[in-house]
C-alpha atoms as a PDB file:
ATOM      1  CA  UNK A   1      -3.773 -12.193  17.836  1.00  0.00           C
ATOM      2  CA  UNK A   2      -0.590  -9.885  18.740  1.00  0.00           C
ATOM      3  CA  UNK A   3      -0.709  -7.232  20.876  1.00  0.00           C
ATOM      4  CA  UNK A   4      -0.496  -4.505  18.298  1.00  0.00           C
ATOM      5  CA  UNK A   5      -3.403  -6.279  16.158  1.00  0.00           C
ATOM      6  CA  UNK A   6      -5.335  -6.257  19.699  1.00  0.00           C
ATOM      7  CA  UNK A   7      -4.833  -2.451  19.761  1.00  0.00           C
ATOM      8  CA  UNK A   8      -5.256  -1.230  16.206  1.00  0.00           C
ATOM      9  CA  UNK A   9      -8.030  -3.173  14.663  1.00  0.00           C
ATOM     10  CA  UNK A  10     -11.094  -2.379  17.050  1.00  0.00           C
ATOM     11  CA  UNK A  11      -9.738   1.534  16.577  1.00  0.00           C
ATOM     12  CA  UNK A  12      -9.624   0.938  12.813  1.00  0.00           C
ATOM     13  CA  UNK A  13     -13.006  -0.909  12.658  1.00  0.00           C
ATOM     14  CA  UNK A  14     -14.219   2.205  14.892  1.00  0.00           C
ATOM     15  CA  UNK A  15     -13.250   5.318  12.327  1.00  0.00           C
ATOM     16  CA  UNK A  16     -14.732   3.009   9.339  1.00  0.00           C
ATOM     17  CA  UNK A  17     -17.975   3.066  10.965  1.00  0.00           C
ATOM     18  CA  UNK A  18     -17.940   6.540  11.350  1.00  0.00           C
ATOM     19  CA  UNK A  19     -16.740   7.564   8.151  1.00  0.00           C
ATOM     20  CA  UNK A  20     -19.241   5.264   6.690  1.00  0.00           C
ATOM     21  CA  UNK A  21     -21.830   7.331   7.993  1.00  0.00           C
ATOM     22  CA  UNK A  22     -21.106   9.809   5.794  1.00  0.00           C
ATOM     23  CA  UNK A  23     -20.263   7.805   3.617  1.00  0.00           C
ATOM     24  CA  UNK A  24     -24.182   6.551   3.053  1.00  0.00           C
ATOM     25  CA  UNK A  25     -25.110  10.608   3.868  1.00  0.00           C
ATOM     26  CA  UNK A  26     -23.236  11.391   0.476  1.00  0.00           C
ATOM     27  CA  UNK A  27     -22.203  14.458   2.488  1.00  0.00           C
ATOM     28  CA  UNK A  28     -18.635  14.101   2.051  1.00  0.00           C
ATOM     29  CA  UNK A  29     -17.559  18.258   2.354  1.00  0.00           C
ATOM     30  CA  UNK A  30     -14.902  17.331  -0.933  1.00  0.00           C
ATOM     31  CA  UNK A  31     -12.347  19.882  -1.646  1.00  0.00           C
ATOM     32  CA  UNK A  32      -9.146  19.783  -4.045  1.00  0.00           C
ATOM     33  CA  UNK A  33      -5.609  19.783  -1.690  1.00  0.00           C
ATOM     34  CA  UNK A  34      -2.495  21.617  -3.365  1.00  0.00           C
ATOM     35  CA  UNK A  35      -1.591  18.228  -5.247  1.00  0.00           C
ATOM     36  CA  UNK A  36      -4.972  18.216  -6.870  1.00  0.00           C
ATOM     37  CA  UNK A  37      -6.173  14.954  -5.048  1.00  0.00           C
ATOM     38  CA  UNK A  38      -9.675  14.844  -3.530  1.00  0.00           C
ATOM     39  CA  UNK A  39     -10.028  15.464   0.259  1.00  0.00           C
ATOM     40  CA  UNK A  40     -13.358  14.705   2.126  1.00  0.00           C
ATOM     41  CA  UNK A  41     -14.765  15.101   5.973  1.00  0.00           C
ATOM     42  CA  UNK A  42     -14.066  11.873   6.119  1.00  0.00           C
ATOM     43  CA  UNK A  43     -10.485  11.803   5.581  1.00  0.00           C
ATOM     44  CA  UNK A  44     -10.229  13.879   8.494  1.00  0.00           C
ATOM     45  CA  UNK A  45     -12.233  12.768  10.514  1.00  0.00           C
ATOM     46  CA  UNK A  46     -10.639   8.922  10.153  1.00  0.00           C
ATOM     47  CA  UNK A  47      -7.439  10.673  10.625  1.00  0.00           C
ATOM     48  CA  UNK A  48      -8.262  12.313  13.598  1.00  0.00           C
ATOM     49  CA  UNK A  49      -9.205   9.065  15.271  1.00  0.00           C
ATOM     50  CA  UNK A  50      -6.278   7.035  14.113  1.00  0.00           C
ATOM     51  CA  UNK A  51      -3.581  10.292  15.080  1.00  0.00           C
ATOM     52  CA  UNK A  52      -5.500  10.023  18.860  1.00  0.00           C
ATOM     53  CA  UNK A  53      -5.480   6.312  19.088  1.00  0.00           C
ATOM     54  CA  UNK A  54      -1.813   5.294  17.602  1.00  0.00           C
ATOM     55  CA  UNK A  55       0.292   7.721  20.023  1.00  0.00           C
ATOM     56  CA  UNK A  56      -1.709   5.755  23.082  1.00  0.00           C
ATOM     57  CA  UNK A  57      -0.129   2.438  21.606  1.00  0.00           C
ATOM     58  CA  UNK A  58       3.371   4.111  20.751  1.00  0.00           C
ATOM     59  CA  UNK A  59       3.609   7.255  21.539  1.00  0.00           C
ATOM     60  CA  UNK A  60       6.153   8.562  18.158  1.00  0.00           C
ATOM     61  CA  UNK A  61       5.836  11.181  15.295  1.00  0.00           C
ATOM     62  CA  UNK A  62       3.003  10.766  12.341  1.00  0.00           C
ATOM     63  CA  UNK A  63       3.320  10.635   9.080  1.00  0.00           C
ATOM     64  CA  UNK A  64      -0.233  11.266   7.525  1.00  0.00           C
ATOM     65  CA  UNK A  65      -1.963  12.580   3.946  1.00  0.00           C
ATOM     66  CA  UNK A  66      -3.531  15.045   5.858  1.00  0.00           C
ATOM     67  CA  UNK A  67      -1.099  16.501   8.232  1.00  0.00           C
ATOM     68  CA  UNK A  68       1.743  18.979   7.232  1.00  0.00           C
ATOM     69  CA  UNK A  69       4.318  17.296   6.264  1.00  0.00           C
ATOM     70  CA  UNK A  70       7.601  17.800   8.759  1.00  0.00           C
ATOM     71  CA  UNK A  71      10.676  18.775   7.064  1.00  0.00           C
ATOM     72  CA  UNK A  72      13.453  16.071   5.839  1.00  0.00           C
ATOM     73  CA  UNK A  73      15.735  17.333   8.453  1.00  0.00           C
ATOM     74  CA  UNK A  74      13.537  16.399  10.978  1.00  0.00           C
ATOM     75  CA  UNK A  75      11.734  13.196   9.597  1.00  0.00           C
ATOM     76  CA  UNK A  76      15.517  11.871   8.847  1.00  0.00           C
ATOM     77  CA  UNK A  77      16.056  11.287  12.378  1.00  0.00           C
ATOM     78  CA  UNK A  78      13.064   9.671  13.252  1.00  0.00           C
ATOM     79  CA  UNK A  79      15.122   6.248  13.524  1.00  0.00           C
ATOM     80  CA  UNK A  80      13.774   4.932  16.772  1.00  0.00           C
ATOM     81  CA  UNK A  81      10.253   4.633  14.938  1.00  0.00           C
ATOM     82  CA  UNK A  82       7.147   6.716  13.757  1.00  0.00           C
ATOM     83  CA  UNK A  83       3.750   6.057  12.105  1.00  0.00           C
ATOM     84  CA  UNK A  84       2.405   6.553   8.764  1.00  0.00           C
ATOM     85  CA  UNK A  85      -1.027   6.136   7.255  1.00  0.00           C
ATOM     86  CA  UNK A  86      -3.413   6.636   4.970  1.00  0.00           C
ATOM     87  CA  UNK A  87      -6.837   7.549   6.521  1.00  0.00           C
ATOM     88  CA  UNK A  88      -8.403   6.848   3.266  1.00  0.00           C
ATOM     89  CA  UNK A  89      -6.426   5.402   0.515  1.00  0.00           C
ATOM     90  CA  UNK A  90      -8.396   5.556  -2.596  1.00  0.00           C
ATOM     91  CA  UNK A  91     -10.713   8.820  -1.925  1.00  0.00           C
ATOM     92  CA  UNK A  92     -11.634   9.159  -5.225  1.00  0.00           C
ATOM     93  CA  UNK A  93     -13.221   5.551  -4.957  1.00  0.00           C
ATOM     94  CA  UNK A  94     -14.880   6.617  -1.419  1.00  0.00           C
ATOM     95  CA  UNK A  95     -15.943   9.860  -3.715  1.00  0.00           C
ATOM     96  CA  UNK A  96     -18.010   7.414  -6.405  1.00  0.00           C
ATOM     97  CA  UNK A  97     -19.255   4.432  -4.250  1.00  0.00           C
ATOM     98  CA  UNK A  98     -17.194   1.877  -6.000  1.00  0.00           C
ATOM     99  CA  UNK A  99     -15.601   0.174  -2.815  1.00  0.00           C
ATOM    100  CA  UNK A 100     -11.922   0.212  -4.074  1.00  0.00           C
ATOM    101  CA  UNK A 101     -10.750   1.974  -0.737  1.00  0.00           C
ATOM    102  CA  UNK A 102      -9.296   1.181   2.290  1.00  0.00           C
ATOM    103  CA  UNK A 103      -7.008   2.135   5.489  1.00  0.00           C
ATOM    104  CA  UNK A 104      -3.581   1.592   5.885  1.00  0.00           C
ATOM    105  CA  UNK A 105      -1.270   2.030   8.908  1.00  0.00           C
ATOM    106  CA  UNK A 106       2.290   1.240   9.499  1.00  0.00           C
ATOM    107  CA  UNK A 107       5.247   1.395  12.302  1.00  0.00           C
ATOM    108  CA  UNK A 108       8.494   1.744  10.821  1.00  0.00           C
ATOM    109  CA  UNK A 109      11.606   1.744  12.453  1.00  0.00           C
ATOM    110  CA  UNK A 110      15.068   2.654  11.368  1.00  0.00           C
ATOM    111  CA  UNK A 111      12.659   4.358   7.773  1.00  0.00           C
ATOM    112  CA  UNK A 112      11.523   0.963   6.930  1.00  0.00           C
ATOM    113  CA  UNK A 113       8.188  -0.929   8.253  1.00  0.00           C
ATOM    114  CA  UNK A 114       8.272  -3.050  10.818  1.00  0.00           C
ATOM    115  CA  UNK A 115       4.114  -3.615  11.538  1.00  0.00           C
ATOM    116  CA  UNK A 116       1.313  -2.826   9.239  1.00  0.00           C
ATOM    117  CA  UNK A 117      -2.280  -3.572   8.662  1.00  0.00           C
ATOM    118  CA  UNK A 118      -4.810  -2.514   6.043  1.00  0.00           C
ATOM    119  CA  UNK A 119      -8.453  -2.656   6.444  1.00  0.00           C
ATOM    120  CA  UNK A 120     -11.397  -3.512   3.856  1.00  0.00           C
ATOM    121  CA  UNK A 121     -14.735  -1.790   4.340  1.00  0.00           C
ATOM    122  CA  UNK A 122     -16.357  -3.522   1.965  1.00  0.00           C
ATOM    123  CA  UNK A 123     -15.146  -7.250   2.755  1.00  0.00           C
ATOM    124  CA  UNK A 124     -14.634  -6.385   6.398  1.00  0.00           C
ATOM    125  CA  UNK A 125     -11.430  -8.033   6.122  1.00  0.00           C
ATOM    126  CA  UNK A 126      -8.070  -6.898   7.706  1.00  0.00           C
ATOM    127  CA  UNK A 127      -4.636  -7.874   6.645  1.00  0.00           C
ATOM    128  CA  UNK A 128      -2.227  -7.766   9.225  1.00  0.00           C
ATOM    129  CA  UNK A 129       2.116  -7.713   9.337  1.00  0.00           C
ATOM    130  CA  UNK A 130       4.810  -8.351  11.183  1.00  0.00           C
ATOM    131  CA  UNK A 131       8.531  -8.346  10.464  1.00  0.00           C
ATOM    132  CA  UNK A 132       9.524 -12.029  10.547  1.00  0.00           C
ATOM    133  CA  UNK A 133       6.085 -12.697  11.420  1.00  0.00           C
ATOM    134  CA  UNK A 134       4.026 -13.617   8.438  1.00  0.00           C
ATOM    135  CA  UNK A 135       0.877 -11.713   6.847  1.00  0.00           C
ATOM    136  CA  UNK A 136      -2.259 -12.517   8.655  1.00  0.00           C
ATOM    137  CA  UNK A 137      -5.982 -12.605   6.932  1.00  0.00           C
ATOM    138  CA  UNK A 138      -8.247 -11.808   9.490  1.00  0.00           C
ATOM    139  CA  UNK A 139     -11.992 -12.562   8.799  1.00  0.00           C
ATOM    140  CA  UNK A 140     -14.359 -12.231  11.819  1.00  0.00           C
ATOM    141  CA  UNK A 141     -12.818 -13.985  14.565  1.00  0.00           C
ATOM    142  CA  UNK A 142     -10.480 -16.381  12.817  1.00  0.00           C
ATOM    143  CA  UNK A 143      -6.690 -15.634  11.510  1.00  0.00           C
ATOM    144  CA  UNK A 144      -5.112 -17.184   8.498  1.00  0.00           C
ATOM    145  CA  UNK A 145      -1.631 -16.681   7.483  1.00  0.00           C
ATOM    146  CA  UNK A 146      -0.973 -15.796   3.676  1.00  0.00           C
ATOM    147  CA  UNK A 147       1.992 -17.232   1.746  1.00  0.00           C
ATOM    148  CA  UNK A 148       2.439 -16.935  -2.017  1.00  0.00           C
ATOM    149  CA  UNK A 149       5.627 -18.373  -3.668  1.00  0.00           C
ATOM    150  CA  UNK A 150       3.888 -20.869  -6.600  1.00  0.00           C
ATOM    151  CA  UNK A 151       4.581 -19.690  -9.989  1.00  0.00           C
ATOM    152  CA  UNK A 152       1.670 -18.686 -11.666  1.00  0.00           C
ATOM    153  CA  UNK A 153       1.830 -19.012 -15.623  1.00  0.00           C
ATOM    154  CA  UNK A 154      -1.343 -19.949 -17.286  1.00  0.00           C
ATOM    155  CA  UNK A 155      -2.009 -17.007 -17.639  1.00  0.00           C
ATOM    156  CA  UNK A 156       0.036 -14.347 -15.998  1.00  0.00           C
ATOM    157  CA  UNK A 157      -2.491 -12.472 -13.631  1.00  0.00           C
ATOM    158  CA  UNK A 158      -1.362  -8.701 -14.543  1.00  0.00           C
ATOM    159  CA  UNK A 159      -3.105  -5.851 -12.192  1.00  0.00           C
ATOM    160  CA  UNK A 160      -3.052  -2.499 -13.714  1.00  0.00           C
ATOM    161  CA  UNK A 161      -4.105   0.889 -12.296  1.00  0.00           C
ATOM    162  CA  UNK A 162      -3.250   3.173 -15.280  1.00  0.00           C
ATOM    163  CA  UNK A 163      -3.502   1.233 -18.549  1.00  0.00           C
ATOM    164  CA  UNK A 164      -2.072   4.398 -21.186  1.00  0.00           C
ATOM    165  CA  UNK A 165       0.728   4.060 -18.550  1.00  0.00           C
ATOM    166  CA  UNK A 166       1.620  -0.098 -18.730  1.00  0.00           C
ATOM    167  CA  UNK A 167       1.129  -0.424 -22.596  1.00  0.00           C
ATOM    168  CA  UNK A 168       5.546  -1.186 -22.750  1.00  0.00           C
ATOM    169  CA  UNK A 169       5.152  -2.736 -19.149  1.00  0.00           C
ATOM    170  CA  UNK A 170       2.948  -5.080 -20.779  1.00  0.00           C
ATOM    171  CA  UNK A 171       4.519  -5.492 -23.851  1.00  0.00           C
ATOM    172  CA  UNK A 172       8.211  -6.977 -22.068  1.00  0.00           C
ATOM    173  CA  UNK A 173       5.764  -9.775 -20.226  1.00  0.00           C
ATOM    174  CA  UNK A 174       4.243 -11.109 -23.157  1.00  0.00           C
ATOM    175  CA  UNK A 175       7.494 -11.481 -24.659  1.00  0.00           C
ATOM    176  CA  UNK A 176       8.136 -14.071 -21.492  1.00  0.00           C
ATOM    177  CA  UNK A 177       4.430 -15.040 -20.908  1.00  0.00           C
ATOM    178  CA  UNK A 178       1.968 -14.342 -24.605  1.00  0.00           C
ATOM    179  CA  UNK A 179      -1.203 -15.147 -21.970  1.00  0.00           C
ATOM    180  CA  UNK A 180      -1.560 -12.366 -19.888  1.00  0.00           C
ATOM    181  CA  UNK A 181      -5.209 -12.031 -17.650  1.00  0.00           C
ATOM    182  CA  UNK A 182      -4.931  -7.857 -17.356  1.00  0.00           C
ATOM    183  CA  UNK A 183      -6.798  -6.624 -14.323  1.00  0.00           C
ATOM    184  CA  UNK A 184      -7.327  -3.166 -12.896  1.00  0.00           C
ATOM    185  CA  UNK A 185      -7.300  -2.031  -9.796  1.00  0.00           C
ATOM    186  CA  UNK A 186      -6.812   0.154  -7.219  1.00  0.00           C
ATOM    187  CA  UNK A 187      -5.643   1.432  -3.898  1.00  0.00           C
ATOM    188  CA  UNK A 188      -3.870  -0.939  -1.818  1.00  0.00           C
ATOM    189  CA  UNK A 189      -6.125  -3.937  -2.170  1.00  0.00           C
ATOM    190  CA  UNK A 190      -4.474  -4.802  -5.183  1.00  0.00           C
ATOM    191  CA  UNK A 191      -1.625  -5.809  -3.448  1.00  0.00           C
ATOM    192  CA  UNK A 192      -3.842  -7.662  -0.684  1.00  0.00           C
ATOM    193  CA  UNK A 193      -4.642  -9.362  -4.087  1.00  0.00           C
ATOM    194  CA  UNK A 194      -1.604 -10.552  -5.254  1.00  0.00           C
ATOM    195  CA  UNK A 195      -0.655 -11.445  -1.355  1.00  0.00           C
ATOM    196  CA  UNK A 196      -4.117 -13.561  -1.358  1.00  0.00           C
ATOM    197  CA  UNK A 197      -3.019 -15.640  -4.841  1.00  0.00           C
ATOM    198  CA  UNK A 198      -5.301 -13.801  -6.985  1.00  0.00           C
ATOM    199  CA  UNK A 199      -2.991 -12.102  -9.514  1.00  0.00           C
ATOM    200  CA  UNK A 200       0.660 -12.557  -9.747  1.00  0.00           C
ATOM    201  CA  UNK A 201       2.522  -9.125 -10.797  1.00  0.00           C
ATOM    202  CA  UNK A 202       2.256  -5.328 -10.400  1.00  0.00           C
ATOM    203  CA  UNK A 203       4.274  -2.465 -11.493  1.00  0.00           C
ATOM    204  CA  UNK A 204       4.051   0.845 -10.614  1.00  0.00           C
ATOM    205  CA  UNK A 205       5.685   4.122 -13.058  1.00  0.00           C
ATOM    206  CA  UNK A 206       4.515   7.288 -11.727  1.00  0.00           C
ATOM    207  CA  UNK A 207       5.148   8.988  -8.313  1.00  0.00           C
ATOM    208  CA  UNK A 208       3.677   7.446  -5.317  1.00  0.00           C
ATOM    209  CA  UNK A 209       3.636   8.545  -1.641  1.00  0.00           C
ATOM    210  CA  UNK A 210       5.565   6.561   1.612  1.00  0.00           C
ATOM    211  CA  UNK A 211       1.436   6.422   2.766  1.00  0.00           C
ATOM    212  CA  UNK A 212       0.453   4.925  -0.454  1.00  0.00           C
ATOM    213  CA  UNK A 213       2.901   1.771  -0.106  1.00  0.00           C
ATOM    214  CA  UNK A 214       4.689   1.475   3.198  1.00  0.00           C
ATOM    215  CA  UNK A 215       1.526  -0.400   4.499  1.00  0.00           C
ATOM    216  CA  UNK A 216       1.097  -2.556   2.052  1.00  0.00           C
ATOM    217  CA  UNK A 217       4.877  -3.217   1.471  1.00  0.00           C
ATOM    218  CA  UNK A 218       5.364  -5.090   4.473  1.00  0.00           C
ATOM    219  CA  UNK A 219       1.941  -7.202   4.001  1.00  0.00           C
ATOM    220  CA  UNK A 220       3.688  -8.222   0.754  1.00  0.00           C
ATOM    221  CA  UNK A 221       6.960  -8.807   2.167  1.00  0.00           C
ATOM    222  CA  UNK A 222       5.252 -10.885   4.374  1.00  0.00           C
ATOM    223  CA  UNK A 223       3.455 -13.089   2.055  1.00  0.00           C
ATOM    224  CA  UNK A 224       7.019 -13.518   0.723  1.00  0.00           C
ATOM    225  CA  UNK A 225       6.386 -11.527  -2.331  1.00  0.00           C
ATOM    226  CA  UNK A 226       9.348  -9.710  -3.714  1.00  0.00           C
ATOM    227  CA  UNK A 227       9.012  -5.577  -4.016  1.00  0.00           C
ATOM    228  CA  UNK A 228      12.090  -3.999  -6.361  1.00  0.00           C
ATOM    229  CA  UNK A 229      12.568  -0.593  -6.233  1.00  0.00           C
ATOM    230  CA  UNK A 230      15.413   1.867  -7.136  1.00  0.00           C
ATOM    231  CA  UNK A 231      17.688   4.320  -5.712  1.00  0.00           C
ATOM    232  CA  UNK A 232      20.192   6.338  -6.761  1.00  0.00           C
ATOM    233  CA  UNK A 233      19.563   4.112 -10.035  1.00  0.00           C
ATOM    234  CA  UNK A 234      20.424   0.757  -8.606  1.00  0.00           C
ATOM    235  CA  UNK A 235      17.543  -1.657  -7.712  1.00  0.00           C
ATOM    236  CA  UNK A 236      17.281  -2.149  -4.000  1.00  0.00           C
ATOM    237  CA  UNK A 237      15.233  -4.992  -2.255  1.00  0.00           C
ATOM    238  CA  UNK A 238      12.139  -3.260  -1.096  1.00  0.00           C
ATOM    239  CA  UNK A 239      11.064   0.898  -1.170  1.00  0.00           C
ATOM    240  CA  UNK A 240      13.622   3.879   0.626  1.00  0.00           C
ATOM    241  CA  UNK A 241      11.669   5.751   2.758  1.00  0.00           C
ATOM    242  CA  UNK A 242      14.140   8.074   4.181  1.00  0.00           C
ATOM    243  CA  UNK A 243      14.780  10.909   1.340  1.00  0.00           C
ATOM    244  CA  UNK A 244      13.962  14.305   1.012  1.00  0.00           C
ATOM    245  CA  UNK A 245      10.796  14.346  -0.717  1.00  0.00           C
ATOM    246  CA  UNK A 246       8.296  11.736   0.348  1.00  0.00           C
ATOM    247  CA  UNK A 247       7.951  10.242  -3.119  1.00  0.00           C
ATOM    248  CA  UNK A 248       8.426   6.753  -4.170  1.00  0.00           C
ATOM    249  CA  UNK A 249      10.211   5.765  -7.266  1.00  0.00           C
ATOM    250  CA  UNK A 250       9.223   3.031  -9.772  1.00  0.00           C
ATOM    251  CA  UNK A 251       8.767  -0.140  -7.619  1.00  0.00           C
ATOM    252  CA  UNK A 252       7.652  -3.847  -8.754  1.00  0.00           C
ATOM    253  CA  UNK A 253       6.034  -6.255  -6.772  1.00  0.00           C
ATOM    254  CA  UNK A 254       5.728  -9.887  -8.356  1.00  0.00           C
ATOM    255  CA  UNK A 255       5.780 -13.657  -6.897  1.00  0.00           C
ATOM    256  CA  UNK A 256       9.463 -14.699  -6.420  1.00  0.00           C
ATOM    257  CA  UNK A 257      11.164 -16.551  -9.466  1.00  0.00           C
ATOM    258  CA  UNK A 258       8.239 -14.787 -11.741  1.00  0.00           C
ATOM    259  CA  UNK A 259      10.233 -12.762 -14.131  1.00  0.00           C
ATOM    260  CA  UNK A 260      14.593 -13.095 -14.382  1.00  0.00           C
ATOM    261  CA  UNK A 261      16.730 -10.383 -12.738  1.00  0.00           C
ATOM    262  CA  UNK A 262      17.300  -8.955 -16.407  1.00  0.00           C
ATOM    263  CA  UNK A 263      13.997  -8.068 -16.840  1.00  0.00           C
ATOM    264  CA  UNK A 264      13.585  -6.125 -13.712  1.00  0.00           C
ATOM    265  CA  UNK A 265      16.342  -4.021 -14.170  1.00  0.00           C
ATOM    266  CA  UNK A 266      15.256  -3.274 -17.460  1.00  0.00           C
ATOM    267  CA  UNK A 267      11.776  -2.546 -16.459  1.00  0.00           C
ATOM    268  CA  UNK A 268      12.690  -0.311 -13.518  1.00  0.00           C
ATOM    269  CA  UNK A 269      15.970   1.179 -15.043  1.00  0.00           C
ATOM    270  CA  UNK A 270      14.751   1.791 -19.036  1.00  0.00           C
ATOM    271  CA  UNK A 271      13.218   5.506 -19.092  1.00  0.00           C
ATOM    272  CA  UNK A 272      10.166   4.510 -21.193  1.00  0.00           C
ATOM    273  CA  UNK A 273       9.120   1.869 -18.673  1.00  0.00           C
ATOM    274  CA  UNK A 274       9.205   5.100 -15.649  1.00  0.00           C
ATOM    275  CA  UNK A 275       8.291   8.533 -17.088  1.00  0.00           C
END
């Protein structure tokens, strides 16, 4: 295990057994924020610990849900590195019971990641990242490293978090694959999912947040999946997170050699694929 896994998980293990607490108390304190998504005790509590525990390892700015957000001015010049995360990604799943949250934490330097790691409460699993480093699974005490590059076509494993929203998403891959398995799910386990060979593609159309994929972008990376975004309407290899607002735009992530350069740009360029 590398140093920063050392550091992080036992702190990350340690906020999800306190914010499981109340998560079995169904006390959860839920209010609306200004964006109209759910925030609980336990978000702040998890991000409390995390803030105090990541400036001990490197001691740089924080990007987090439930911090005020610094201004572009200053976050632009955060190139020597800072951390983002997520205390809980998916609080409207923590809100219901229905497992399909997690954390997620990541170092970038120079506005792109450069070590992540995402924990899962329910599975007790962790999924660690390293630039250059491979994706590790970590289960109990033993490591294993995650690679997917085999073509999956029989069917096409499709994961979908917002079905009204991939109907012409949809429609372009079963013009290339007419068996499609359609799966949904959410928060960033889905792309643990595709990293772990269970589902091959993902596509994403509406605004996201640099906390909602900047974790989970370098665990795919590292499982040498391929992410597409755009910027400035070109397609660029991976997600910008250095811009004004900290919004994604429409980003793919799919096994390599999946679907043909064509079709990516006309899924993430074509304005019915991304309003």
């Amino acid at each position: 295990m590398n140093s920063l896994d050392k550091q992080l998980l036992p702190v990350m293990k340690y906020a999800w057994e306190e914010i499981m607490k109340i998560y079995d108390s169904w006390d959860f304190d839920a209010n609306q924020k200004d964006d109209w998504s759910p925030v609980t005790r336990a978000d702040k509590l998890a991000n409390a610990i995390l803030s105090e525990a990541v400036i001990k390892v490197f001691d740089s700015p924080i990007l987090s849900e439930e911090d005020i957000m610094p201004s572009f001015e200053e976050r632009s010049k955060w190139t020597g590195g800072y951390w983002v995360f997520d205390p809980i990604d998916g609080t409207r799943g923590f809100l219901n019971k229905n497992w399909e949250f997690c954390i997620c934490v990541s170092y970038m330097v120079n506005h792109r990641p450069v070590y992540a790691v995402i924990y899962d409460p329910q599975k007790q699993v962790f999924y660690s990242a390293e630039k250059w480093k491979w994706t590790k699974m970590h289960v109990d005490e033993k490591r294993s490293s995650l690679m997917t590059w085999d073509i999956q076509t029989a069917p096409l494993r499709f994961l979908n978090s917002r079905p009204e929203g991939h109907a012409s998403i949809k429609k372009e891959l079963s013009n290339i694959y007419p068996d499609i398995k359609e799966t949904r799910m959410f928060s960033a386990l889905k792309f643990t999912s595709i990293a772990k060979d269970e589902a091959d593609f993902f596509m994403q159309n509406r605004a996201t947040h640099y906390r909602d994929t900047s974790a989970w972008e370098l665990i795919a990376q590292e499982s040498w999946l391929n992410v597409f975004s755009t910027h400035n309407w070109d397609i660029t290899n991976g997600i910008n997170y250095n811009t004004p607002a900290t919004l994604n735009n429409a980003f793919i992530v799919t096994k390599p050699w999946l679907i043909s350069d064509a079709l990516i740009e006309n899924l993430l360029l074509d304005p019915k694929h991304v309003s």
